[in-house]
C-alpha atoms as a PDB file:
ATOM      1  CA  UNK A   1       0.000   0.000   0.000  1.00  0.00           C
ATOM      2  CA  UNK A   2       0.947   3.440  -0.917  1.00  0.00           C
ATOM      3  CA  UNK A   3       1.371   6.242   1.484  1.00  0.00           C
ATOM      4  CA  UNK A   4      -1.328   7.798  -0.046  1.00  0.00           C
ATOM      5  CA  UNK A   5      -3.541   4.734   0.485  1.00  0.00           C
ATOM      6  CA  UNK A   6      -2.539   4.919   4.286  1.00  0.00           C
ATOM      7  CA  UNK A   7      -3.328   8.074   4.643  1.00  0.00           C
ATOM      8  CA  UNK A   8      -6.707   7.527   2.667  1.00  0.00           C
ATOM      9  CA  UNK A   9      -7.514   4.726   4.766  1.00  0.00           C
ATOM     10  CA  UNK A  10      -6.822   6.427   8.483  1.00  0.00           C
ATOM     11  CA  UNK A  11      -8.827   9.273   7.051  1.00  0.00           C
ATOM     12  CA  UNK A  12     -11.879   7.228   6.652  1.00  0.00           C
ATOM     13  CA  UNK A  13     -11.456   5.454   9.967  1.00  0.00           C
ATOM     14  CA  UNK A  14     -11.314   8.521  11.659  1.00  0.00           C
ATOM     15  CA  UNK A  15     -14.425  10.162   9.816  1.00  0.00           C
ATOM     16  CA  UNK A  16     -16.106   6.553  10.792  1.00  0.00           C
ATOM     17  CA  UNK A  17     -15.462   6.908  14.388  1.00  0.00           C
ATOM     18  CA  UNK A  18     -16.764  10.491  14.671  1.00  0.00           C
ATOM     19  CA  UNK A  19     -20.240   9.693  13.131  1.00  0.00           C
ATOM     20  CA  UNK A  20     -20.617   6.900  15.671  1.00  0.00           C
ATOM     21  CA  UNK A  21     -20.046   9.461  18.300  1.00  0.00           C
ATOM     22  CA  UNK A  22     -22.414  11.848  17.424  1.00  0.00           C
ATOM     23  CA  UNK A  23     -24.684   9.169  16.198  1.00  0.00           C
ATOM     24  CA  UNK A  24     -24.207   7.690  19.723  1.00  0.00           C
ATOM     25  CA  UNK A  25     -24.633  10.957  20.950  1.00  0.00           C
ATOM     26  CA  UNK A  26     -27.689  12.026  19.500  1.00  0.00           C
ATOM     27  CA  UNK A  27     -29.370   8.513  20.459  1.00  0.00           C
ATOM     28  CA  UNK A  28     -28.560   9.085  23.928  1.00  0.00           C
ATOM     29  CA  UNK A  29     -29.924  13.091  23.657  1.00  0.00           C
ATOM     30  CA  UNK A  30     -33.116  11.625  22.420  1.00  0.00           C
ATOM     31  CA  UNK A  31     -33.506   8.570  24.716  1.00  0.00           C
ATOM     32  CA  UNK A  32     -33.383  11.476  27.770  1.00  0.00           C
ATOM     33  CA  UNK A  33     -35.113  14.232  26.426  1.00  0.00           C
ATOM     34  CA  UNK A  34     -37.566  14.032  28.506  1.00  0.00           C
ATOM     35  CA  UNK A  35     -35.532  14.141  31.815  1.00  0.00           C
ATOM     36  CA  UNK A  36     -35.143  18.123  33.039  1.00  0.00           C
ATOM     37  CA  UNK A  37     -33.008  19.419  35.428  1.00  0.00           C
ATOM     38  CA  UNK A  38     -34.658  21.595  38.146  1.00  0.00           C
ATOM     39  CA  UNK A  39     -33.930  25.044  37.051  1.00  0.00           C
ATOM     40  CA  UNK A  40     -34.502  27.732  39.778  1.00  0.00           C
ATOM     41  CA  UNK A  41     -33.150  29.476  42.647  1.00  0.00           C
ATOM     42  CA  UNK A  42     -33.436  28.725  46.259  1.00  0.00           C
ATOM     43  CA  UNK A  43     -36.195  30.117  48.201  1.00  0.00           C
ATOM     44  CA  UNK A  44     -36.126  33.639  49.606  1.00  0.00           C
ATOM     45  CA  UNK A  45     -34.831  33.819  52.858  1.00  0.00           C
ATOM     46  CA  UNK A  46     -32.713  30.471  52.458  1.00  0.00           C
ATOM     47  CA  UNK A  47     -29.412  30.892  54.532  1.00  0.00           C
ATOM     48  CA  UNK A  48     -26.063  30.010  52.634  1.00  0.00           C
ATOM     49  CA  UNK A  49     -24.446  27.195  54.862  1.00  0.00           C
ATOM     50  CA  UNK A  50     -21.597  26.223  52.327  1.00  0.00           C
ATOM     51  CA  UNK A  51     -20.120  27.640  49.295  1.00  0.00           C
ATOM     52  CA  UNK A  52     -17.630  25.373  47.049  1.00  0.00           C
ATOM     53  CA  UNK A  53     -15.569  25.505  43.917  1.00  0.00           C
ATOM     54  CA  UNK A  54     -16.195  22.539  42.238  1.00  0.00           C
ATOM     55  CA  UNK A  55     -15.637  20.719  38.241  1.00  0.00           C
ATOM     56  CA  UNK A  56     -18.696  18.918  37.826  1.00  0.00           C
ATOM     57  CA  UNK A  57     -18.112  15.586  36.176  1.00  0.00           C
ATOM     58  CA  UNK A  58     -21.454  13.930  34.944  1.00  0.00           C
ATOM     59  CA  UNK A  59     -24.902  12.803  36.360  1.00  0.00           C
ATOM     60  CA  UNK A  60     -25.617   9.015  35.739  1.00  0.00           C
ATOM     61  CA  UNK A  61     -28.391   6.764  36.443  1.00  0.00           C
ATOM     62  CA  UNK A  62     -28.115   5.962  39.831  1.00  0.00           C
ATOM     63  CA  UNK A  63     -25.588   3.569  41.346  1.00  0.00           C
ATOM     64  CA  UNK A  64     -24.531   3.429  37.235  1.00  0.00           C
ATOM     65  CA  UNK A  65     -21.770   5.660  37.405  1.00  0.00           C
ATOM     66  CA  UNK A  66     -20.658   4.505  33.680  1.00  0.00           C
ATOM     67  CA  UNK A  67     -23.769   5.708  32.015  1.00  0.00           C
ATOM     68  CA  UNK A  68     -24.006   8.985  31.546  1.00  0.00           C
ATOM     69  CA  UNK A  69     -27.474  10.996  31.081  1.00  0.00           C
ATOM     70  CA  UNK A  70     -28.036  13.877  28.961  1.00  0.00           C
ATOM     71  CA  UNK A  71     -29.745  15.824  30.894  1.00  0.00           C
ATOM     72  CA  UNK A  72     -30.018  19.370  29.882  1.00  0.00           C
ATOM     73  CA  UNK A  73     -27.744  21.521  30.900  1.00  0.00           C
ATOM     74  CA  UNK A  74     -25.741  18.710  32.953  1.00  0.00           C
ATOM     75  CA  UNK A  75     -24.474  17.288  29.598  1.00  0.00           C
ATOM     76  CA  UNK A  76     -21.263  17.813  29.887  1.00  0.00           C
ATOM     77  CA  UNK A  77     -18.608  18.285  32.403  1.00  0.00           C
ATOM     78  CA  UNK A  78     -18.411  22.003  33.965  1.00  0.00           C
ATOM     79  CA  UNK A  79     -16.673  24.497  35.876  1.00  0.00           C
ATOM     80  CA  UNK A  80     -19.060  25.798  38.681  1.00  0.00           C
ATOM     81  CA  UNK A  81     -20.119  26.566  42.226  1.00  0.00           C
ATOM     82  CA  UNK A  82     -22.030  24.648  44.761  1.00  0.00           C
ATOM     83  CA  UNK A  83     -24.192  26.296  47.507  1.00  0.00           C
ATOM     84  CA  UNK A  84     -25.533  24.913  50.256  1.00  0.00           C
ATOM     85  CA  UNK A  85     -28.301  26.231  51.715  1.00  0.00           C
ATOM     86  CA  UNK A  86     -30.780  25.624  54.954  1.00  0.00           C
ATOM     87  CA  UNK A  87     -33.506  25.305  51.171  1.00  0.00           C
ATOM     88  CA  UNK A  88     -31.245  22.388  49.274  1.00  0.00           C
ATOM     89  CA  UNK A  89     -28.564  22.565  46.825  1.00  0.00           C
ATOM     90  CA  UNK A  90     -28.025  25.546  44.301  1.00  0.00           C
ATOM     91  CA  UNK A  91     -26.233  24.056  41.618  1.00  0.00           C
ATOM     92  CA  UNK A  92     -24.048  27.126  39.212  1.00  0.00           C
ATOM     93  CA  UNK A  93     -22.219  25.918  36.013  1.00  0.00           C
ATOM     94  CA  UNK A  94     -20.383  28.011  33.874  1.00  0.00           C
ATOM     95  CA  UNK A  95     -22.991  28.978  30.439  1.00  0.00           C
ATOM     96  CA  UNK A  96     -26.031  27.358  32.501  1.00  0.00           C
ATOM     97  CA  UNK A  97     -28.819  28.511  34.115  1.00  0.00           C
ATOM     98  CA  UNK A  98     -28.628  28.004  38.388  1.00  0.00           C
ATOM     99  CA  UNK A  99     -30.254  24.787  39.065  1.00  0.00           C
ATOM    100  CA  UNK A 100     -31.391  24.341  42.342  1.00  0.00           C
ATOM    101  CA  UNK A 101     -32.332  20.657  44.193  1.00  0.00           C
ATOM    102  CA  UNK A 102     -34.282  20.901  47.016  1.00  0.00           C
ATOM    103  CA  UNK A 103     -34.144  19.008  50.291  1.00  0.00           C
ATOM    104  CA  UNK A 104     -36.971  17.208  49.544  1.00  0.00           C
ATOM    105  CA  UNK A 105     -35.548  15.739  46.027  1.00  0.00           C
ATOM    106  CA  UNK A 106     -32.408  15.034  47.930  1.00  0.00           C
ATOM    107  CA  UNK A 107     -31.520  11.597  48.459  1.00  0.00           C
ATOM    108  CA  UNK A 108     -28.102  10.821  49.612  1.00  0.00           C
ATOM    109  CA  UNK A 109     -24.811  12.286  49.295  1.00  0.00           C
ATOM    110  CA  UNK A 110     -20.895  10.077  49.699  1.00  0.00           C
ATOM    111  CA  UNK A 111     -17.891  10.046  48.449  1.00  0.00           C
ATOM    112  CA  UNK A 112     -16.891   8.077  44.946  1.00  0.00           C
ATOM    113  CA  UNK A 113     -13.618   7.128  42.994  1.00  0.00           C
ATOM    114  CA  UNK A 114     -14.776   6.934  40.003  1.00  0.00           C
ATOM    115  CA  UNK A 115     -17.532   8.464  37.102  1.00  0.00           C
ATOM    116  CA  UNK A 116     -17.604   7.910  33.269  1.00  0.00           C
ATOM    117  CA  UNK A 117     -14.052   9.672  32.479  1.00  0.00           C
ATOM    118  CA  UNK A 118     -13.552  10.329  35.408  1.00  0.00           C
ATOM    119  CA  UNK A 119     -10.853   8.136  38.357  1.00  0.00           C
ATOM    120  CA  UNK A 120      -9.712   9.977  41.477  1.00  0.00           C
ATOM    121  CA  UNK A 121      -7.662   9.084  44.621  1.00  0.00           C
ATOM    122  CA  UNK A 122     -10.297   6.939  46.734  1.00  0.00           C
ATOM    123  CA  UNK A 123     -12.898   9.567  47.851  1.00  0.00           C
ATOM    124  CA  UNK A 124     -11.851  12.542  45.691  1.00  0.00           C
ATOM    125  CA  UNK A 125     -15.423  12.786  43.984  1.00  0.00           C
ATOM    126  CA  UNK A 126     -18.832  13.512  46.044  1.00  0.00           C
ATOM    127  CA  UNK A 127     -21.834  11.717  44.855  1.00  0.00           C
ATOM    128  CA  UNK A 128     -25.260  13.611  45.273  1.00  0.00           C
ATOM    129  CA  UNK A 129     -27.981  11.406  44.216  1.00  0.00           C
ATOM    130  CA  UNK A 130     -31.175  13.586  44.121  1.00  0.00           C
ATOM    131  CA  UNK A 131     -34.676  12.308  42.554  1.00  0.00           C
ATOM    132  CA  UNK A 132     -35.600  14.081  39.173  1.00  0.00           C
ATOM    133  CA  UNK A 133     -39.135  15.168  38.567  1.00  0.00           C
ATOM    134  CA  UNK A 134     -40.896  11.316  38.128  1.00  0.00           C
ATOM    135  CA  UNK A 135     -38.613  10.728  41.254  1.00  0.00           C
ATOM    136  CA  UNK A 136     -36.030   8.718  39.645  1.00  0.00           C
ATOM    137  CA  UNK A 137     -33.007   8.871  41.259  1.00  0.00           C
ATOM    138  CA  UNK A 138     -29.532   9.988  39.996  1.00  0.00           C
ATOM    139  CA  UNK A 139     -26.366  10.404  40.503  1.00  0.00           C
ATOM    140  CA  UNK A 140     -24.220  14.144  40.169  1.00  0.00           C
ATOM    141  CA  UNK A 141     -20.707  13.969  40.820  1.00  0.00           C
ATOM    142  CA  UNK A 142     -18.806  17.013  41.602  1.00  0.00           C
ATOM    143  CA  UNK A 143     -14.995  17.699  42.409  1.00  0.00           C
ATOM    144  CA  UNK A 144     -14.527  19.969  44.829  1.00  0.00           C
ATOM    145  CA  UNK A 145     -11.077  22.709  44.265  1.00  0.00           C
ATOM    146  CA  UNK A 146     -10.776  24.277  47.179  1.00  0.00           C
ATOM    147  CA  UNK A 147     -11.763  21.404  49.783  1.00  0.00           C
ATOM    148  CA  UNK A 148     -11.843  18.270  49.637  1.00  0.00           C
ATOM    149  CA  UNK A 149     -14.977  15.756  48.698  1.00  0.00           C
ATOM    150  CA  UNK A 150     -15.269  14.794  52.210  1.00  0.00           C
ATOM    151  CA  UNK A 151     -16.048  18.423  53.151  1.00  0.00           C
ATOM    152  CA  UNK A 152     -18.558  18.922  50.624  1.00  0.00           C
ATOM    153  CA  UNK A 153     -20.405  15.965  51.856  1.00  0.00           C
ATOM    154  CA  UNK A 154     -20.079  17.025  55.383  1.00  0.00           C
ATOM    155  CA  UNK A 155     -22.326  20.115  54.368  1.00  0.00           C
ATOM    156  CA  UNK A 156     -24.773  18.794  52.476  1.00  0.00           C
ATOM    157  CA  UNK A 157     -25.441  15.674  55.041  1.00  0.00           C
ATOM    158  CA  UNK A 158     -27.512  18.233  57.873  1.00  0.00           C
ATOM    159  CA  UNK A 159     -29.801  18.564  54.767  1.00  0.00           C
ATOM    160  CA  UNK A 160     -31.238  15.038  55.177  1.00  0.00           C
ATOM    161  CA  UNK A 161     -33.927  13.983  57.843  1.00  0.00           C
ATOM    162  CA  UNK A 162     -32.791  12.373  60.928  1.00  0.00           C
ATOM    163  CA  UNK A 163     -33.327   8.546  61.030  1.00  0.00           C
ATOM    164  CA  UNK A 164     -32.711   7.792  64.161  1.00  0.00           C
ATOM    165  CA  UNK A 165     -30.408   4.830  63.396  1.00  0.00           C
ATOM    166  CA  UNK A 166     -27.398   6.941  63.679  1.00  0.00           C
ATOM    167  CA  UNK A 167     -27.380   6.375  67.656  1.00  0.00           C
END
Protein backbone atom coordinates (compact mmCIF):
# COMPACT_ATOMS: atom_id res chain seq x y z
CA UNK A 1 0.00 0.00 0.00
CA UNK A 2 0.95 3.44 -0.92
CA UNK A 3 1.37 6.24 1.48
CA UNK A 4 -1.33 7.80 -0.05
CA UNK A 5 -3.54 4.73 0.49
CA UNK A 6 -2.54 4.92 4.29
CA UNK A 7 -3.33 8.07 4.64
CA UNK A 8 -6.71 7.53 2.67
CA UNK A 9 -7.51 4.73 4.77
CA UNK A 10 -6.82 6.43 8.48
CA UNK A 11 -8.83 9.27 7.05
CA UNK A 12 -11.88 7.23 6.65
CA UNK A 13 -11.46 5.45 9.97
CA UNK A 14 -11.31 8.52 11.66
CA UNK A 15 -14.42 10.16 9.82
CA UNK A 16 -16.11 6.55 10.79
CA UNK A 17 -15.46 6.91 14.39
CA UNK A 18 -16.76 10.49 14.67
CA UNK A 19 -20.24 9.69 13.13
CA UNK A 20 -20.62 6.90 15.67
CA UNK A 21 -20.05 9.46 18.30
CA UNK A 22 -22.41 11.85 17.42
CA UNK A 23 -24.68 9.17 16.20
CA UNK A 24 -24.21 7.69 19.72
CA UNK A 25 -24.63 10.96 20.95
CA UNK A 26 -27.69 12.03 19.50
CA UNK A 27 -29.37 8.51 20.46
CA UNK A 28 -28.56 9.08 23.93
CA UNK A 29 -29.92 13.09 23.66
CA UNK A 30 -33.12 11.63 22.42
CA UNK A 31 -33.51 8.57 24.72
CA UNK A 32 -33.38 11.48 27.77
CA UNK A 33 -35.11 14.23 26.43
CA UNK A 34 -37.57 14.03 28.51
CA UNK A 35 -35.53 14.14 31.82
CA UNK A 36 -35.14 18.12 33.04
CA UNK A 37 -33.01 19.42 35.43
CA UNK A 38 -34.66 21.60 38.15
CA UNK A 39 -33.93 25.04 37.05
CA UNK A 40 -34.50 27.73 39.78
CA UNK A 41 -33.15 29.48 42.65
CA UNK A 42 -33.44 28.72 46.26
CA UNK A 43 -36.20 30.12 48.20
CA UNK A 44 -36.13 33.64 49.61
CA UNK A 45 -34.83 33.82 52.86
CA UNK A 46 -32.71 30.47 52.46
CA UNK A 47 -29.41 30.89 54.53
CA UNK A 48 -26.06 30.01 52.63
CA UNK A 49 -24.45 27.19 54.86
CA UNK A 50 -21.60 26.22 52.33
CA UNK A 51 -20.12 27.64 49.30
CA UNK A 52 -17.63 25.37 47.05
CA UNK A 53 -15.57 25.50 43.92
CA UNK A 54 -16.20 22.54 42.24
CA UNK A 55 -15.64 20.72 38.24
CA UNK A 56 -18.70 18.92 37.83
CA UNK A 57 -18.11 15.59 36.18
CA UNK A 58 -21.45 13.93 34.94
CA UNK A 59 -24.90 12.80 36.36
CA UNK A 60 -25.62 9.01 35.74
CA UNK A 61 -28.39 6.76 36.44
CA UNK A 62 -28.12 5.96 39.83
CA UNK A 63 -25.59 3.57 41.35
CA UNK A 64 -24.53 3.43 37.23
CA UNK A 65 -21.77 5.66 37.40
CA UNK A 66 -20.66 4.51 33.68
CA UNK A 67 -23.77 5.71 32.02
CA UNK A 68 -24.01 8.98 31.55
CA UNK A 69 -27.47 11.00 31.08
CA UNK A 70 -28.04 13.88 28.96
CA UNK A 71 -29.74 15.82 30.89
CA UNK A 72 -30.02 19.37 29.88
CA UNK A 73 -27.74 21.52 30.90
CA UNK A 74 -25.74 18.71 32.95
CA UNK A 75 -24.47 17.29 29.60
CA UNK A 76 -21.26 17.81 29.89
CA UNK A 77 -18.61 18.28 32.40
CA UNK A 78 -18.41 22.00 33.96
CA UNK A 79 -16.67 24.50 35.88
CA UNK A 80 -19.06 25.80 38.68
CA UNK A 81 -20.12 26.57 42.23
CA UNK A 82 -22.03 24.65 44.76
CA UNK A 83 -24.19 26.30 47.51
CA UNK A 84 -25.53 24.91 50.26
CA UNK A 85 -28.30 26.23 51.72
CA UNK A 86 -30.78 25.62 54.95
CA UNK A 87 -33.51 25.30 51.17
CA UNK A 88 -31.25 22.39 49.27
CA UNK A 89 -28.56 22.56 46.83
CA UNK A 90 -28.02 25.55 44.30
CA UNK A 91 -26.23 24.06 41.62
CA UNK A 92 -24.05 27.13 39.21
CA UNK A 93 -22.22 25.92 36.01
CA UNK A 94 -20.38 28.01 33.87
CA UNK A 95 -22.99 28.98 30.44
CA UNK A 96 -26.03 27.36 32.50
CA UNK A 97 -28.82 28.51 34.12
CA UNK A 98 -28.63 28.00 38.39
CA UNK A 99 -30.25 24.79 39.06
CA UNK A 100 -31.39 24.34 42.34
CA UNK A 101 -32.33 20.66 44.19
CA UNK A 102 -34.28 20.90 47.02
CA UNK A 103 -34.14 19.01 50.29
CA UNK A 104 -36.97 17.21 49.54
CA UNK A 105 -35.55 15.74 46.03
CA UNK A 106 -32.41 15.03 47.93
CA UNK A 107 -31.52 11.60 48.46
CA UNK A 108 -28.10 10.82 49.61
CA UNK A 109 -24.81 12.29 49.29
CA UNK A 110 -20.90 10.08 49.70
CA UNK A 111 -17.89 10.05 48.45
CA UNK A 112 -16.89 8.08 44.95
CA UNK A 113 -13.62 7.13 42.99
CA UNK A 114 -14.78 6.93 40.00
CA UNK A 115 -17.53 8.46 37.10
CA UNK A 116 -17.60 7.91 33.27
CA UNK A 117 -14.05 9.67 32.48
CA UNK A 118 -13.55 10.33 35.41
CA UNK A 119 -10.85 8.14 38.36
CA UNK A 120 -9.71 9.98 41.48
CA UNK A 121 -7.66 9.08 44.62
CA UNK A 122 -10.30 6.94 46.73
CA UNK A 123 -12.90 9.57 47.85
CA UNK A 124 -11.85 12.54 45.69
CA UNK A 125 -15.42 12.79 43.98
CA UNK A 126 -18.83 13.51 46.04
CA UNK A 127 -21.83 11.72 44.86
CA UNK A 128 -25.26 13.61 45.27
CA UNK A 129 -27.98 11.41 44.22
CA UNK A 130 -31.18 13.59 44.12
CA UNK A 131 -34.68 12.31 42.55
CA UNK A 132 -35.60 14.08 39.17
CA UNK A 133 -39.14 15.17 38.57
CA UNK A 134 -40.90 11.32 38.13
CA UNK A 135 -38.61 10.73 41.25
CA UNK A 136 -36.03 8.72 39.64
CA UNK A 137 -33.01 8.87 41.26
CA UNK A 138 -29.53 9.99 40.00
CA UNK A 139 -26.37 10.40 40.50
CA UNK A 140 -24.22 14.14 40.17
CA UNK A 141 -20.71 13.97 40.82
CA UNK A 142 -18.81 17.01 41.60
CA UNK A 143 -15.00 17.70 42.41
CA UNK A 144 -14.53 19.97 44.83
CA UNK A 145 -11.08 22.71 44.27
CA UNK A 146 -10.78 24.28 47.18
CA UNK A 147 -11.76 21.40 49.78
CA UNK A 148 -11.84 18.27 49.64
CA UNK A 149 -14.98 15.76 48.70
CA UNK A 150 -15.27 14.79 52.21
CA UNK A 151 -16.05 18.42 53.15
CA UNK A 152 -18.56 18.92 50.62
CA UNK A 153 -20.41 15.96 51.86
CA UNK A 154 -20.08 17.03 55.38
CA UNK A 155 -22.33 20.11 54.37
CA UNK A 156 -24.77 18.79 52.48
CA UNK A 157 -25.44 15.67 55.04
CA UNK A 158 -27.51 18.23 57.87
CA UNK A 159 -29.80 18.56 54.77
CA UNK A 160 -31.24 15.04 55.18
CA UNK A 161 -33.93 13.98 57.84
CA UNK A 162 -32.79 12.37 60.93
CA UNK A 163 -33.33 8.55 61.03
CA UNK A 164 -32.71 7.79 64.16
CA UNK A 165 -30.41 4.83 63.40
CA UNK A 166 -27.40 6.94 63.68
CA UNK A 167 -27.38 6.37 67.66
Amino acid sequence: MTREGALIVTLLGVVVVLLLLVWAWRRRSRRDAGLAAPVGAPPDGAAELARFGVLYVATTRHDEPLERLAIRHLGFRARGEVTVTDGGVAVDLDGAPRLFLATARLAAVDQATVAIDRVVESGGLTRLVWRLDDGTPVDSFFRPQEASAQALATAIRPLFPQTGDDA
